[in-house]
Protein backbone atom coordinates (compact mmCIF):
# COMPACT_ATOMS: atom_id res chain seq x y z
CA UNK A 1 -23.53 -19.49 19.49
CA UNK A 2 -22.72 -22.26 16.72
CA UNK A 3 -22.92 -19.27 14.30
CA UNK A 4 -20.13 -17.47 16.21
CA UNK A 5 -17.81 -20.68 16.35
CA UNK A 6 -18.22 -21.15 12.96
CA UNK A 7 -17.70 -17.71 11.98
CA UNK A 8 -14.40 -17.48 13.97
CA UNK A 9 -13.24 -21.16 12.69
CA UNK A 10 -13.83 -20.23 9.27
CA UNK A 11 -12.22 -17.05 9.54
CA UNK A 12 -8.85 -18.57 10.92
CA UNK A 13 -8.97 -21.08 8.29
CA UNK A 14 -8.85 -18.43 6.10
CA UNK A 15 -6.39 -16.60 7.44
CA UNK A 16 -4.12 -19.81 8.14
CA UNK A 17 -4.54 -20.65 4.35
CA UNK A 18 -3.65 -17.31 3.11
CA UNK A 19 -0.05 -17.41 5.24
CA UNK A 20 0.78 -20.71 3.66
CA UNK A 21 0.34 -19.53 -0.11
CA UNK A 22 1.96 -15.94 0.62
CA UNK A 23 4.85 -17.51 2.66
CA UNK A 24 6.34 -19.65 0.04
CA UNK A 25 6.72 -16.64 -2.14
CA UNK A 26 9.63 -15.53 0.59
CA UNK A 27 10.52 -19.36 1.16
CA UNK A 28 13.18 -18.76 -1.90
CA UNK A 29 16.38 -20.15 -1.12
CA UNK A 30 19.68 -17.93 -1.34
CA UNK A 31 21.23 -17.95 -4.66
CA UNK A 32 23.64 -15.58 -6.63
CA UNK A 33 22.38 -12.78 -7.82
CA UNK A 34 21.79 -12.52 -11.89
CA UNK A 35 23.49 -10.08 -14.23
CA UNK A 36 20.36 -8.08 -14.87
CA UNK A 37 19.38 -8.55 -11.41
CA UNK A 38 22.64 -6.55 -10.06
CA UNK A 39 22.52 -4.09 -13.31
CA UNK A 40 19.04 -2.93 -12.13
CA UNK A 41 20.13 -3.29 -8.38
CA UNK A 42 22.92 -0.86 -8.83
CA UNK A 43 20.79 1.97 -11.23
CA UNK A 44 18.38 1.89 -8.95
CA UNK A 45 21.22 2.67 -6.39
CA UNK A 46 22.81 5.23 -8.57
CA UNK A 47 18.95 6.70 -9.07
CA UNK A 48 18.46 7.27 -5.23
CA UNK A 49 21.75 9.00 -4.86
CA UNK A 50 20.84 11.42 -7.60
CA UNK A 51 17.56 12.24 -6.00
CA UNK A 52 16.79 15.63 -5.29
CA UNK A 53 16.00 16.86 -1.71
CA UNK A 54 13.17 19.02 -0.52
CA UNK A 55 15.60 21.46 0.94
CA UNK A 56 17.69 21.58 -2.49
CA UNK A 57 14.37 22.21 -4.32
CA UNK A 58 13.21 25.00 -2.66
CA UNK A 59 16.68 26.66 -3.21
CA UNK A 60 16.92 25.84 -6.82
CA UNK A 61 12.65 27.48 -7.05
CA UNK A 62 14.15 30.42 -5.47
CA UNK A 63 16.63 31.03 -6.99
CA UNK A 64 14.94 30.54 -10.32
CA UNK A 65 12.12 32.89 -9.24
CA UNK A 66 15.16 35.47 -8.51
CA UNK A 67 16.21 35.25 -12.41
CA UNK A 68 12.63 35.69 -13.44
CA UNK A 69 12.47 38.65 -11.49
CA UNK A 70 15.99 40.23 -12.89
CA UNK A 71 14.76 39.46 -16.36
CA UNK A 72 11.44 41.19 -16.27
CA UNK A 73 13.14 44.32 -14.21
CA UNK A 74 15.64 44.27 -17.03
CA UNK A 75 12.83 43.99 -19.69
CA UNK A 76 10.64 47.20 -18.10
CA UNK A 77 13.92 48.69 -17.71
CA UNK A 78 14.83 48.31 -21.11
CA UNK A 79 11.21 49.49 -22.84
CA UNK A 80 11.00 52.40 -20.15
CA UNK A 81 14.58 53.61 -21.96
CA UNK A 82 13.13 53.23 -25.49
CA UNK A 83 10.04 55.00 -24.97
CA UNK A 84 12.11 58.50 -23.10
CA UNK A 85 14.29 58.38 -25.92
CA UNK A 86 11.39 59.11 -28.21
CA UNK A 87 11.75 55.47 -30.13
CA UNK A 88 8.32 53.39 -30.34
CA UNK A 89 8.74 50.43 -28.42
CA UNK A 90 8.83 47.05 -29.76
């Protein structure tokens, strides 16, 4: 039983020390931001706002798997028109 008590007292010790160090890291008072503070602030901003969606991704594959297609039909297309016309293909 003392095991248990001591167990649990140590334990919220622990944990009751571990609040106080971590909480002064928020305990920072309110103070204008810096220069390079609000320069990385706003590119950061600027960053999320040029952030591709999922939605806008898949389009753009597509669409890119679309060209691929046109230029390998035009490719067979063009070799198939070489090798009627009697010319060795390249």
């Amino acid at each position: 039983m003392n095991r248990v008590i001591l167990t649990l007292l140590y334990s919220v010790l622990a944990l009751s020390m571990m609040t106080q160090v971590s909480g002064t890291a928020f305990a920072a008072k309110k103070r204008p931001m810096s220069p390079e503070l609000a320069a990385k602030k706003e590119n950061f901003r600027k960053q999320h706002e040029q952030r591709v969606s999922q939605p806008q991704r898949d389009t753009a594959a597509q669409s890119l798997k679309d060209q691929r297609k046109k230029v390998l039909k035009a490719k067979r297309d063009a070799k198939r028109l070489k090798h009627r016309s009697g010319q060795p293909a390249q």
